[in-house]
C-alpha atoms as a PDB file:
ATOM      1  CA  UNK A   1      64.564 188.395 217.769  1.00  0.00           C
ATOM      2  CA  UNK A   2      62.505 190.826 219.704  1.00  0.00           C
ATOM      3  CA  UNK A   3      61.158 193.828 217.551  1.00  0.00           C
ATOM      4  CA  UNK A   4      62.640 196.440 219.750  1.00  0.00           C
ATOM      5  CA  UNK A   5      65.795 194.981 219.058  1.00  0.00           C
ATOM      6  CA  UNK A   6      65.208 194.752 215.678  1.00  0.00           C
ATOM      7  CA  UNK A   7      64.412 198.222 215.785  1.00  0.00           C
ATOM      8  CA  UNK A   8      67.361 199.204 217.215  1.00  0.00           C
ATOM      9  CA  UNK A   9      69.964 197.658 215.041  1.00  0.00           C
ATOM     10  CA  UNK A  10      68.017 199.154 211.935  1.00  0.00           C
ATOM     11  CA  UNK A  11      68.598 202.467 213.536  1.00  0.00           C
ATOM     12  CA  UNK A  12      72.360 201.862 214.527  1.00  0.00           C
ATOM     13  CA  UNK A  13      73.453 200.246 211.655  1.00  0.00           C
ATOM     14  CA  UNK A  14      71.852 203.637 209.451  1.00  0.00           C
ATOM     15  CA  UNK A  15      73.290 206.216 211.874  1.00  0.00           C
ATOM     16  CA  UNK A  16      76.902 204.506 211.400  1.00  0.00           C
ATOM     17  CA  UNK A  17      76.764 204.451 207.536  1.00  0.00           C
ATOM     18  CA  UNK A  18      76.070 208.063 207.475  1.00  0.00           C
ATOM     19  CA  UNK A  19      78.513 208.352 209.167  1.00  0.00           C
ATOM     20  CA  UNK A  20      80.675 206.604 207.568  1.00  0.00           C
ATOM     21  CA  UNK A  21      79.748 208.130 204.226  1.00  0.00           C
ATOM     22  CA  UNK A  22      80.442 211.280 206.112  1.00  0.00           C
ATOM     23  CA  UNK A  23      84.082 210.897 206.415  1.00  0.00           C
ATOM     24  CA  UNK A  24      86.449 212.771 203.742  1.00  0.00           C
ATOM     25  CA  UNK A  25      89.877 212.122 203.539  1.00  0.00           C
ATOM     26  CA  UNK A  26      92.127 213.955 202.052  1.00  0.00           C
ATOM     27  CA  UNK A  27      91.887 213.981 198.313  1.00  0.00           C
ATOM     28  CA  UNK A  28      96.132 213.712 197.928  1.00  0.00           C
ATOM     29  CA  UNK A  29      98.000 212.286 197.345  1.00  0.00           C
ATOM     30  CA  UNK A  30      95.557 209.745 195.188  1.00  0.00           C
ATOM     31  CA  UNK A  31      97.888 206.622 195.584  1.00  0.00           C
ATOM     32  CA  UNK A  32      97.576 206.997 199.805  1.00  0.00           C
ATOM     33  CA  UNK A  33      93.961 207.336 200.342  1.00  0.00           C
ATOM     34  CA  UNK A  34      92.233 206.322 197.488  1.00  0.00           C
ATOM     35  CA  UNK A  35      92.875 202.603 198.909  1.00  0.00           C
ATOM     36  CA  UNK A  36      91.502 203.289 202.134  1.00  0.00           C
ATOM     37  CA  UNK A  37      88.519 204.908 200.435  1.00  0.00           C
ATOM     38  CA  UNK A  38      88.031 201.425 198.434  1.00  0.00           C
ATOM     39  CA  UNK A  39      88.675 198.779 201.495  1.00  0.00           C
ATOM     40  CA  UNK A  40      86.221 201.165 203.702  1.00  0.00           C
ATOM     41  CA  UNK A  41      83.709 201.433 200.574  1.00  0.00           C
ATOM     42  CA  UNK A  42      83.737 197.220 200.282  1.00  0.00           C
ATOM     43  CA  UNK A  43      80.744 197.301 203.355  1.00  0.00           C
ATOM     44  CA  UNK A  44      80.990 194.063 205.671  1.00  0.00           C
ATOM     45  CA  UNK A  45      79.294 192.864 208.266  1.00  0.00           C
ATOM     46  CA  UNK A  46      79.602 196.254 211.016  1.00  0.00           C
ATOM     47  CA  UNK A  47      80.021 194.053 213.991  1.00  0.00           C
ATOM     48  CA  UNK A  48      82.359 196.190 215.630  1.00  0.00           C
ATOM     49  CA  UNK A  49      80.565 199.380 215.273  1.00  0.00           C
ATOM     50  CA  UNK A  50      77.124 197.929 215.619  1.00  0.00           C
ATOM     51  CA  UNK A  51      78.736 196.182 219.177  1.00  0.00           C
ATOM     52  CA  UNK A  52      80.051 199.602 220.495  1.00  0.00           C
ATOM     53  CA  UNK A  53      76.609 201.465 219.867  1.00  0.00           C
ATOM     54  CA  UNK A  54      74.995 198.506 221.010  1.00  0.00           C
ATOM     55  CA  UNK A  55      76.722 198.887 224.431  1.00  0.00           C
ATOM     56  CA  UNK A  56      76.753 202.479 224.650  1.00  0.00           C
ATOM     57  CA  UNK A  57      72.718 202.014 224.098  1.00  0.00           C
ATOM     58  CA  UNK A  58      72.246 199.019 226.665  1.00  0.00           C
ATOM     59  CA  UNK A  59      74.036 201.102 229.463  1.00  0.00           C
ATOM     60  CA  UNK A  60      71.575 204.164 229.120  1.00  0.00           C
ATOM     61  CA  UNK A  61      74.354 206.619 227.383  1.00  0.00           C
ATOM     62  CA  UNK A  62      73.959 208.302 223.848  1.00  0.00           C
ATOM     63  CA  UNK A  63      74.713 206.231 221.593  1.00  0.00           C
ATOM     64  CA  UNK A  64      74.799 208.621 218.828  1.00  0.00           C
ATOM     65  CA  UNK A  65      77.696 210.609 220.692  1.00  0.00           C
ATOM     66  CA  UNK A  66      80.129 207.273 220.220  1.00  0.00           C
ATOM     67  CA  UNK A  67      79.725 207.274 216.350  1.00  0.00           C
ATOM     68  CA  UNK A  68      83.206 208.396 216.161  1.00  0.00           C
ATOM     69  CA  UNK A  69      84.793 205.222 217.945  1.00  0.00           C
ATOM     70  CA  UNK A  70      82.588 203.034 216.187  1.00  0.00           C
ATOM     71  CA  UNK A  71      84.166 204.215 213.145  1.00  0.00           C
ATOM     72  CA  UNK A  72      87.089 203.887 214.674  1.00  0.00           C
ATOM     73  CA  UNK A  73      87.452 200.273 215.882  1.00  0.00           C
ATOM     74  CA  UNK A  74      86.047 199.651 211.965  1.00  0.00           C
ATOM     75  CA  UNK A  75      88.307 201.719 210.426  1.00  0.00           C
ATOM     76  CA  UNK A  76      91.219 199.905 212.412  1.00  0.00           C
ATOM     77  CA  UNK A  77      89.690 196.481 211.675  1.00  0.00           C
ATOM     78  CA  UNK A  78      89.738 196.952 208.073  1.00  0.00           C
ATOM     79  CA  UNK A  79      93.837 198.277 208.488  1.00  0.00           C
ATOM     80  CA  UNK A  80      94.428 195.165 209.643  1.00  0.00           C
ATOM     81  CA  UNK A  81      92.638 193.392 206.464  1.00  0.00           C
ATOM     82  CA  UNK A  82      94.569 195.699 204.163  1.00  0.00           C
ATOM     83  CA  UNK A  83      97.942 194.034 205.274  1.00  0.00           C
ATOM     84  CA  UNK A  84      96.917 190.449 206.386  1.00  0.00           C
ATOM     85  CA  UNK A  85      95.489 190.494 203.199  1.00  0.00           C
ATOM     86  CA  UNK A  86      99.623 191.267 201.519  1.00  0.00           C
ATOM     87  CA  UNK A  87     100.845 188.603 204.019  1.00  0.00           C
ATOM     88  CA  UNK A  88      98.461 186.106 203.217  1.00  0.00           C
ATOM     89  CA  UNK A  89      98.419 186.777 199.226  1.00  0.00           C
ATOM     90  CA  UNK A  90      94.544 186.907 198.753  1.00  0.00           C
ATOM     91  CA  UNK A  91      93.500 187.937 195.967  1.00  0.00           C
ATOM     92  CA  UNK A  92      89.541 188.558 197.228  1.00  0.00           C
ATOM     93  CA  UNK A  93      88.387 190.801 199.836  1.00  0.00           C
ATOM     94  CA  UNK A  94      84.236 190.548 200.124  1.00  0.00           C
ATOM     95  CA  UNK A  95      84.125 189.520 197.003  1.00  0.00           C
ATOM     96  CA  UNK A  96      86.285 192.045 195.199  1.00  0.00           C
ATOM     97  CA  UNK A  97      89.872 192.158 194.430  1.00  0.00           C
ATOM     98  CA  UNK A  98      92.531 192.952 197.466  1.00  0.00           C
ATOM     99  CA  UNK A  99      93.949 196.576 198.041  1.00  0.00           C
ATOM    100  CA  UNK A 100      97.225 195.137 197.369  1.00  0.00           C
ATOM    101  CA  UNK A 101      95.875 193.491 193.547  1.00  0.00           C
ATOM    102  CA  UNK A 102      94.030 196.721 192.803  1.00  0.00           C
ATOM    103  CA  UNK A 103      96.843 199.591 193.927  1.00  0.00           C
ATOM    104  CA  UNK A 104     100.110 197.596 194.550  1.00  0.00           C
ATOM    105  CA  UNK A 105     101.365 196.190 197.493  1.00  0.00           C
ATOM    106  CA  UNK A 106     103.637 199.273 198.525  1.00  0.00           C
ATOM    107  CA  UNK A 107     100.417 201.709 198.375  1.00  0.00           C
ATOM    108  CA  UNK A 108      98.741 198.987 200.339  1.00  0.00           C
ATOM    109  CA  UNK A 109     101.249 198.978 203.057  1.00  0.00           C
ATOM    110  CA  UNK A 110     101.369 203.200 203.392  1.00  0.00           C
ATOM    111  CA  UNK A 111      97.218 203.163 203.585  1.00  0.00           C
ATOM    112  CA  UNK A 112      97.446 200.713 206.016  1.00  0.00           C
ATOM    113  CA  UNK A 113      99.515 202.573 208.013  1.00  0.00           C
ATOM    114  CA  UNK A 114      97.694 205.353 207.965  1.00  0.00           C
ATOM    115  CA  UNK A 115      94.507 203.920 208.857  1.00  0.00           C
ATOM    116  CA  UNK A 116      95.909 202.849 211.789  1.00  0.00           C
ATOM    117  CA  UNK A 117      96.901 206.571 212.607  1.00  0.00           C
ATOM    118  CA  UNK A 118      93.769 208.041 211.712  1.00  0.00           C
ATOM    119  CA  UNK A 119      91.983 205.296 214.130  1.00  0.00           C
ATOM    120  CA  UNK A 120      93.471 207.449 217.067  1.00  0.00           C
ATOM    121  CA  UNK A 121      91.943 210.739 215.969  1.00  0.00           C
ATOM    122  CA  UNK A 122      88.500 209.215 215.514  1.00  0.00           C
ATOM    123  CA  UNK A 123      88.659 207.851 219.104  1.00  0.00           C
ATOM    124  CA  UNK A 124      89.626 210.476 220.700  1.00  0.00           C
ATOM    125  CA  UNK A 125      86.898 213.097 219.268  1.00  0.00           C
ATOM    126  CA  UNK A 126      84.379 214.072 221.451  1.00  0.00           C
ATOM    127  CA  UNK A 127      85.068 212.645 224.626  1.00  0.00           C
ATOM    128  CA  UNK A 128      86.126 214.028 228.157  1.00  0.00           C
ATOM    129  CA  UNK A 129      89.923 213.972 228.850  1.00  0.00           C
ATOM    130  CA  UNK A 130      89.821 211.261 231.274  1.00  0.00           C
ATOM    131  CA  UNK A 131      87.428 208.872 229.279  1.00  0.00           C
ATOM    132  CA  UNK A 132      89.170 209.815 226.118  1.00  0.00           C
ATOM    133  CA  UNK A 133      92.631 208.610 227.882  1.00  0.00           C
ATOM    134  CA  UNK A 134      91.495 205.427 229.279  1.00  0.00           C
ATOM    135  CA  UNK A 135      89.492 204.663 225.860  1.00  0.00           C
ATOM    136  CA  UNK A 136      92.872 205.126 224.000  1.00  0.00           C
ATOM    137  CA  UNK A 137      94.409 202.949 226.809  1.00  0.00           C
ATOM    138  CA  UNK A 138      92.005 200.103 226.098  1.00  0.00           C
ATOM    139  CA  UNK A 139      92.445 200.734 222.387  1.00  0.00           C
ATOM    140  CA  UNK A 140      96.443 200.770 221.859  1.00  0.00           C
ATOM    141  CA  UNK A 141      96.501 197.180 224.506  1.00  0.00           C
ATOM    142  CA  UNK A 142      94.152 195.499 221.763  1.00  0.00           C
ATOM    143  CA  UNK A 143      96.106 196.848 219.035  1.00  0.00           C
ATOM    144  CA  UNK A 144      99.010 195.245 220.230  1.00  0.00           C
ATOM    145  CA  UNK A 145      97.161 191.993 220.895  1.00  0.00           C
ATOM    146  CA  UNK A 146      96.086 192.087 217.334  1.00  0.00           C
ATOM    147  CA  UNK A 147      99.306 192.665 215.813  1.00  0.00           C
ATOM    148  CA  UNK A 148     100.948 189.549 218.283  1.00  0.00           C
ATOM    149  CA  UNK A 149      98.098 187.281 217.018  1.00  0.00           C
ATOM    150  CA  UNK A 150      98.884 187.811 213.189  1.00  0.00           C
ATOM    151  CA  UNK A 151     102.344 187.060 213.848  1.00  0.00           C
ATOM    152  CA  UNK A 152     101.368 183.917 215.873  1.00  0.00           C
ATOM    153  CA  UNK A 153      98.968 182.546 212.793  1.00  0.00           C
ATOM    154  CA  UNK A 154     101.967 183.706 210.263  1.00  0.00           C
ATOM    155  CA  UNK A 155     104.150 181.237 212.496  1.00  0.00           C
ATOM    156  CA  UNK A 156     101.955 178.273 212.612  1.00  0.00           C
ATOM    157  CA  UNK A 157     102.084 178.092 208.888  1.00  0.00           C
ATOM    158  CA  UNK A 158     105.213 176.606 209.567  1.00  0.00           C
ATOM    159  CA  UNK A 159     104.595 174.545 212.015  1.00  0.00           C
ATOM    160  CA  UNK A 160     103.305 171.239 211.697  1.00  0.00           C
ATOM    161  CA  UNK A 161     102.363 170.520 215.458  1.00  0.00           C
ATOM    162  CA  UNK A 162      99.825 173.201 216.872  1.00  0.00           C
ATOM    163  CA  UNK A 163      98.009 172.605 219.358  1.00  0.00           C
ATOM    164  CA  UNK A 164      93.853 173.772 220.510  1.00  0.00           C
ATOM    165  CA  UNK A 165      95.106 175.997 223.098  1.00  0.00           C
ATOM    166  CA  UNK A 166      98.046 177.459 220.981  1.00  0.00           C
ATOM    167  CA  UNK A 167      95.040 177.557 218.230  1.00  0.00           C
ATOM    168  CA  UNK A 168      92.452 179.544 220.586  1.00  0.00           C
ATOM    169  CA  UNK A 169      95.226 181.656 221.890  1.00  0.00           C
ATOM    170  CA  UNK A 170      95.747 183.089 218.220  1.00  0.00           C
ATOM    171  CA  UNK A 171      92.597 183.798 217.431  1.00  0.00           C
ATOM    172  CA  UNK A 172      91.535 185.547 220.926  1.00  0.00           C
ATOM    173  CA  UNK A 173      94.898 188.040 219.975  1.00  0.00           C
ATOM    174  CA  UNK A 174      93.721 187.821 216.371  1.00  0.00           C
ATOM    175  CA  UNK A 175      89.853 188.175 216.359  1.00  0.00           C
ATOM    176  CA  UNK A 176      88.297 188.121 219.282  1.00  0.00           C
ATOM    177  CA  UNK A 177      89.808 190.794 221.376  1.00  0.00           C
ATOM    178  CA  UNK A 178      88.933 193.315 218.942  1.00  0.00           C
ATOM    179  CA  UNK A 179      84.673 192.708 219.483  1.00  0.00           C
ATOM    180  CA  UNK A 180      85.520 192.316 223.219  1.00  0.00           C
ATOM    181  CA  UNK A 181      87.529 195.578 222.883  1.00  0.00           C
ATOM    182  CA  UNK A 182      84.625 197.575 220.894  1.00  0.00           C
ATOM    183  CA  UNK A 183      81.533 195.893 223.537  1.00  0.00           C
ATOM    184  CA  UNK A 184      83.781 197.733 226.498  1.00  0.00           C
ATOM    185  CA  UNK A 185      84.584 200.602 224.926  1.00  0.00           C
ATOM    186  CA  UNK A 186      80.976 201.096 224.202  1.00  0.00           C
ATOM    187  CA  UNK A 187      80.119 200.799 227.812  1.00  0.00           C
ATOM    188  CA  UNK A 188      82.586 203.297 229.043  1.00  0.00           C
ATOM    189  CA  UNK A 189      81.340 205.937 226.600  1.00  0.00           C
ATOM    190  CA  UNK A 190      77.560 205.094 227.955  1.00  0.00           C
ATOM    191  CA  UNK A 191      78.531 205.867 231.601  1.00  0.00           C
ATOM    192  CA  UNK A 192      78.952 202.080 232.410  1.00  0.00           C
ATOM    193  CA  UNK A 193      80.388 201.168 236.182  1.00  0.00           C
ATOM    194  CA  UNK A 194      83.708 200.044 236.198  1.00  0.00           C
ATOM    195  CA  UNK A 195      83.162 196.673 237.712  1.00  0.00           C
ATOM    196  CA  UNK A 196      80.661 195.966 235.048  1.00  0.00           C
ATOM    197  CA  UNK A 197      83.399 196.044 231.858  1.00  0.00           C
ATOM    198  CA  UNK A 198      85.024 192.665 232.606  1.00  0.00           C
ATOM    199  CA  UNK A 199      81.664 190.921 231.706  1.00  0.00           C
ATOM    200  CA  UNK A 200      81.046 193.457 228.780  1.00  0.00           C
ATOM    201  CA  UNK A 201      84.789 192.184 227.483  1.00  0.00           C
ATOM    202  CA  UNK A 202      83.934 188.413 228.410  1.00  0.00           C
ATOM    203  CA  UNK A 203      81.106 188.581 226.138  1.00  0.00           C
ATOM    204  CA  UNK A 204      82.899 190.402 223.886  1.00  0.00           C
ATOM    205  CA  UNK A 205      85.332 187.537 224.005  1.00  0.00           C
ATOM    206  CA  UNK A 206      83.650 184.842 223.102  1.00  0.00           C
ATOM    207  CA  UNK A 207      81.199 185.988 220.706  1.00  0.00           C
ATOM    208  CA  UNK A 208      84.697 186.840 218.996  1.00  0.00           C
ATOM    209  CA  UNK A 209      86.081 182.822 219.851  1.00  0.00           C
ATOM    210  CA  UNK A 210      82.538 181.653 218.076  1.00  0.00           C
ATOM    211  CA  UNK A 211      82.674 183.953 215.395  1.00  0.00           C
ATOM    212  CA  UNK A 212      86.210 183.084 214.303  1.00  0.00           C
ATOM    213  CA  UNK A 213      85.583 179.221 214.744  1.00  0.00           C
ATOM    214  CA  UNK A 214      82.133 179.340 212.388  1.00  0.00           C
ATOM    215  CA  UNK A 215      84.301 182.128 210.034  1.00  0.00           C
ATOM    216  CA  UNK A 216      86.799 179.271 209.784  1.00  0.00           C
ATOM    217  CA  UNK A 217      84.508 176.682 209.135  1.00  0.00           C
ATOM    218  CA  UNK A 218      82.350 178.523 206.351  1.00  0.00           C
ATOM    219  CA  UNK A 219      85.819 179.308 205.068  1.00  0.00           C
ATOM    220  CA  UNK A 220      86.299 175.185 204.441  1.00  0.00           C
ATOM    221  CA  UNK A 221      83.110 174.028 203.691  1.00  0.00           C
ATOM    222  CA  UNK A 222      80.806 177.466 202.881  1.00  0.00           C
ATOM    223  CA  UNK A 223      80.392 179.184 199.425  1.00  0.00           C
ATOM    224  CA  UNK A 224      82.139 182.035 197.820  1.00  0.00           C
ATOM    225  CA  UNK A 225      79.044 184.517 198.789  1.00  0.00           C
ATOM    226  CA  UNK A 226      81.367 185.185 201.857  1.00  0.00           C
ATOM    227  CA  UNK A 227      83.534 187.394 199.503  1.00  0.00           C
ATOM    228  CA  UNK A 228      86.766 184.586 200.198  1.00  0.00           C
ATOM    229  CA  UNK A 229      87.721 181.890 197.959  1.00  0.00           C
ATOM    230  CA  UNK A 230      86.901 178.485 199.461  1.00  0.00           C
ATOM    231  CA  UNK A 231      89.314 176.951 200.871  1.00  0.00           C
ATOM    232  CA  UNK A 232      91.973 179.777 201.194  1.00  0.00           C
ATOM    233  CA  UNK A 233      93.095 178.555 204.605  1.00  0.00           C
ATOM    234  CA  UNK A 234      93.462 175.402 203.304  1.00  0.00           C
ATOM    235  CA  UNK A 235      95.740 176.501 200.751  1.00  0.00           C
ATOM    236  CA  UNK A 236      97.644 178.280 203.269  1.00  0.00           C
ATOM    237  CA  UNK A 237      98.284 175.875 205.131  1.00  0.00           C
ATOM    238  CA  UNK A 238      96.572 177.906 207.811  1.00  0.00           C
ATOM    239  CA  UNK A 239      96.325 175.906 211.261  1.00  0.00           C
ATOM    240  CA  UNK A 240      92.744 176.438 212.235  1.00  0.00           C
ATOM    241  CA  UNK A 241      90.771 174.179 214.645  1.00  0.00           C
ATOM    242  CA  UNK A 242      89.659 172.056 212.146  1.00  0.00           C
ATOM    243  CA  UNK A 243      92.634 171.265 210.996  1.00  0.00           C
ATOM    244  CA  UNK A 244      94.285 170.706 214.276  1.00  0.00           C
ATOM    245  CA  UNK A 245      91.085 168.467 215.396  1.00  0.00           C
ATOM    246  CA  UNK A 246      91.574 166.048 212.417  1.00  0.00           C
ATOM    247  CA  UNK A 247      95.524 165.772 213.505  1.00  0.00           C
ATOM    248  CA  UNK A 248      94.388 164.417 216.448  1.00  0.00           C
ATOM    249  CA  UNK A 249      91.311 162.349 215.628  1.00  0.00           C
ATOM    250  CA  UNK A 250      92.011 161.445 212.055  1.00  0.00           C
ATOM    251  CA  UNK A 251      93.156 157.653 211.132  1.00  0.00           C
ATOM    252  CA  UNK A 252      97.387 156.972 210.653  1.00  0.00           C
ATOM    253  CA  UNK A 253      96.848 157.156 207.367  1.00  0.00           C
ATOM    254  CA  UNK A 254      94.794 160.056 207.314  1.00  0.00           C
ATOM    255  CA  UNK A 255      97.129 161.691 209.566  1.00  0.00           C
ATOM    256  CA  UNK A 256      99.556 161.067 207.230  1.00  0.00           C
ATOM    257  CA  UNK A 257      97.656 162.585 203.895  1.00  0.00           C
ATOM    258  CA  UNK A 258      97.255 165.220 205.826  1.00  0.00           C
ATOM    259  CA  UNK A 259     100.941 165.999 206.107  1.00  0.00           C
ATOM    260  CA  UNK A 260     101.732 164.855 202.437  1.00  0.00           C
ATOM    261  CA  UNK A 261      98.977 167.760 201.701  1.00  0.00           C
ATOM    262  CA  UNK A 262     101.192 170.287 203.088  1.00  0.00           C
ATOM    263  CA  UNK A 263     102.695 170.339 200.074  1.00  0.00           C
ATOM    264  CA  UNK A 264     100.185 169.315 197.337  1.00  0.00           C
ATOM    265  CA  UNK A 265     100.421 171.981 194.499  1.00  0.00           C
ATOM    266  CA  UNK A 266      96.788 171.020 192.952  1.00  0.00           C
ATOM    267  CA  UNK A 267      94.729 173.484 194.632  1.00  0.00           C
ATOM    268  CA  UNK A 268      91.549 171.454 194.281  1.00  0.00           C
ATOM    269  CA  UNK A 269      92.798 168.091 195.135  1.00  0.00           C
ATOM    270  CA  UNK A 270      94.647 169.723 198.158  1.00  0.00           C
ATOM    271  CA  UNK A 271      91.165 171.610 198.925  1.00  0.00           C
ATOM    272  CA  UNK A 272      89.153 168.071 198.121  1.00  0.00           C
ATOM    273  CA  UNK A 273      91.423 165.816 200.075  1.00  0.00           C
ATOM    274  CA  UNK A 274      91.885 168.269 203.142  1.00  0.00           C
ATOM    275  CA  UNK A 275      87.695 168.131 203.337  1.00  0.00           C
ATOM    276  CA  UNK A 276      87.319 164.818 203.076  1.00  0.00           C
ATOM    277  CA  UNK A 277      90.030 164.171 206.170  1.00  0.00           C
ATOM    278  CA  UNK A 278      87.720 166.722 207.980  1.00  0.00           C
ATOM    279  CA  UNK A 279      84.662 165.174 207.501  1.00  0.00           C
ATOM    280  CA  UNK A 280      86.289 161.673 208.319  1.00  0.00           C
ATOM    281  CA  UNK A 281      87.174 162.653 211.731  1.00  0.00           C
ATOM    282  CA  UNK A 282      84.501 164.152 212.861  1.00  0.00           C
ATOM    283  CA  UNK A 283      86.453 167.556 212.908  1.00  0.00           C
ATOM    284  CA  UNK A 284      83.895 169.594 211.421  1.00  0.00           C
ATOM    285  CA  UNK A 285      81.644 168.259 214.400  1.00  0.00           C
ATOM    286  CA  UNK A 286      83.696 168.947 217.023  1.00  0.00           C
ATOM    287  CA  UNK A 287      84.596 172.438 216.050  1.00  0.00           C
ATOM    288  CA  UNK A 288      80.936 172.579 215.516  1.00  0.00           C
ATOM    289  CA  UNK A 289      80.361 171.837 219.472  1.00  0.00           C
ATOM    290  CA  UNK A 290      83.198 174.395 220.334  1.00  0.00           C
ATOM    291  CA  UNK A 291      81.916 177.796 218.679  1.00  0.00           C
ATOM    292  CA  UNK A 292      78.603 176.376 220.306  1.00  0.00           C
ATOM    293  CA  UNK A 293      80.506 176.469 223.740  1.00  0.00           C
ATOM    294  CA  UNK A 294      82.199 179.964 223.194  1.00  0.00           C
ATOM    295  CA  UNK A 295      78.650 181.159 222.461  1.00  0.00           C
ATOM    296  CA  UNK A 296      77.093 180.113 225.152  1.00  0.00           C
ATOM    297  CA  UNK A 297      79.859 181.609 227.367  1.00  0.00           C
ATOM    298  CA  UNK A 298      79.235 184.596 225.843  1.00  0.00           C
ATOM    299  CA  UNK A 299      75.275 184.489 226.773  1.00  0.00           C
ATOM    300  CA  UNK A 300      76.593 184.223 230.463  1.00  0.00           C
ATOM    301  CA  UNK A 301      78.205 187.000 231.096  1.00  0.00           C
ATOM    302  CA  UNK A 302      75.514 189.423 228.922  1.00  0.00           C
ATOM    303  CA  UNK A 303      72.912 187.820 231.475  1.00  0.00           C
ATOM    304  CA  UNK A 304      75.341 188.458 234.289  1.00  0.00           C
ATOM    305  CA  UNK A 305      75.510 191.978 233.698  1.00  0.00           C
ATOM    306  CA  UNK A 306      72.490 194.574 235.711  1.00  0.00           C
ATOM    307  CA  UNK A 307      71.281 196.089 232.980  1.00  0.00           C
ATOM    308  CA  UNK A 308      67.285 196.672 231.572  1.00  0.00           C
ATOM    309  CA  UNK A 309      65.694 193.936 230.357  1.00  0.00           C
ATOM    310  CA  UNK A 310      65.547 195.768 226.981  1.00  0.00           C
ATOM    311  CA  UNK A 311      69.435 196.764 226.804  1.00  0.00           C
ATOM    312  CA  UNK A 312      69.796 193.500 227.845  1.00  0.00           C
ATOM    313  CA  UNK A 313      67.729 191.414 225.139  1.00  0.00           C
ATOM    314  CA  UNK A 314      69.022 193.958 222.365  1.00  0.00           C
ATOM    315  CA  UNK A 315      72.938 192.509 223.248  1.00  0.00           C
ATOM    316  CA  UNK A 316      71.777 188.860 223.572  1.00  0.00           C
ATOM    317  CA  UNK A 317      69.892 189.161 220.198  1.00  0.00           C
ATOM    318  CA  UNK A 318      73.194 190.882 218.556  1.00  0.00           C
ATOM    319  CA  UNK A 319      75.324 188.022 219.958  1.00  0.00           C
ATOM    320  CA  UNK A 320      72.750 185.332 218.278  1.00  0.00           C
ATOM    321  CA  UNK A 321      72.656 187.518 215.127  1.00  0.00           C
ATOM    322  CA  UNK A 322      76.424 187.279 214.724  1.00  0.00           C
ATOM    323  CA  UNK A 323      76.881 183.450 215.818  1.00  0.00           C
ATOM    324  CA  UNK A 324      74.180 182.209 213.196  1.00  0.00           C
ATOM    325  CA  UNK A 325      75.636 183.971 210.933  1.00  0.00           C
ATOM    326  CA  UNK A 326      72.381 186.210 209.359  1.00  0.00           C
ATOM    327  CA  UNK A 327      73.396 189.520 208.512  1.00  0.00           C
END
């Protein structure tokens, strides 16, 4: 990585937790926003902010003048944690218990609700009326994206044939959107031209397809120093693209265990089993090979944009950052 960049996302990354630790919500009632004061306390990895002042930065704007929306598109991220986290019944969240385990799942819901309200007021502070209006725009269409992509992963739970396309579909609504969403958003508070946002979202887009790919494979075969049980998706049945690549390279009678795992209730043999079927196939490979691809597309279009060489090398070192995985 170069040292400037380095620099850089030292300097970002400190400017947004004061920030962060600046925030006060309301003190009452306890039972609304003392969740949201634990899931925003828990850390994580700050890709979303560190992506919009990253941006803003690379363009030649302030970047210090789009803290807000950086703790916005966080602050939204984490709503939508709070209540995947009910529908999925996890019981760890970075390595701590769930809101919904620690405060009840009804408290949950309500802070997660209002997160996603508050998200609104922190993007709209401090910017021009027409930027503010097109950043809310851009905002509320990847909300909705969001929200259509948990419902598609909640439905392929049931399903037993899913497919890679219905696969990366899900988690471009679910995941990816969101980085692409915070990368453009960025730009447009720096001053960036209009035609260059489609690459900023590209990139944004498949650093996001990467991410979630490697996420899901750490989830399988990494260790519990992600803060997530392994093996959660496993036991629910989730359809990621390791699963769906063993489907379709797996033996007939691997193919087969694989279905009759569906309903194993030993957690570790169902955990063990799955792996094994994964490793058998060659899934793990493959999916291996197609975050690999996703990141490379999303080196393209950062080199495709006009930008200084140094705004330039500080986004291409972020995007390596987050595909390996080192922060």
């Amino acid at each position: 990585m170069h040292q400037i960049s380095r620099e850089k996302i030292f300097a970002f990354l400190e400017a947004y937790q004061q920030f962060h630790d600046s925030i006060n919500f309301r003190a009452e009632p306890a039972n609304l926003y003392e969740p949201i004061r634990y899931i925003m306390g828990l850390g994580g990895k700050r890709l979303r902010p560190l992506l919009v002042l990253a941006a803003c930065d690379a363009v030649g704007g302030s970047w210090r003048q789009a803290l807000s929306q950086a703790y916005a598109i966080e602050l939204f991220h984490n709503f939508t944690l709070v209540h995947d986290d009910i529908m999925d019944k996890a019981s760890l969240r970075r390595g701590q218990p769930t809101v919904h385990l620690k405060f009840g799942e009804n408290s949950a819901i309500l802070a997660g609700d209002a997160m996603a309200f508050y998200c609104q007021m922190f993007l709209a502070e401090g910017l021009p009326a027409p930027t503010q209006a097109y950043v809310l725009s851009l905002f509320n269409t990847t909300a909705i994206r969001i929200i259509e992509g948990q419902q598609m992963d909640m439905d392929f739970e049931d399903r037993l044939a899913v497919d890679s396309e219905d696969y990366l579909k899900m988690i471009e609504y679910k995941t990816s959107v969101l980085l692409a969403c915070a990368l453009q958003i960025g730009a447009v508070i720096g001053g960036a031209p209009p035609e260059m946002e489609k690459a900023f979202y590209n990139a944004g887009l498949g650093i996001g397809l990467a991410f979630q790919i490697r996420d899901d494979i750490l989830d399988a075969f990494g260790d519990e120093r992600f803060g997530k049980i392994k093996g959660g998706d496993i036991l629910n049945n989730k359809k990621t693209l390791l699963y769906i690549l063993a489907r379709e390279n797996a033996s007939p009678d691997d193919q087969h265990l694989l279905e009759k795992l569906i309903t194993e209730p030993d957690a570790e043999k169902k955990i063990h089993q799955t792996l094994a079927v994964f490793e058998r196939s060659g899934a793990r490979v493959l999916a291996e090979e197609k975050a690999k691809a996703f990141h490379e597309m999303a080196l393209r279009s950062l080199n495709s944009l006009s930008l200084p060489v140094e705004g330039k090398n500080l986004l291409l070192d972020i995007a390596q950052m987050i595909y390996e995985r080192q922060f």
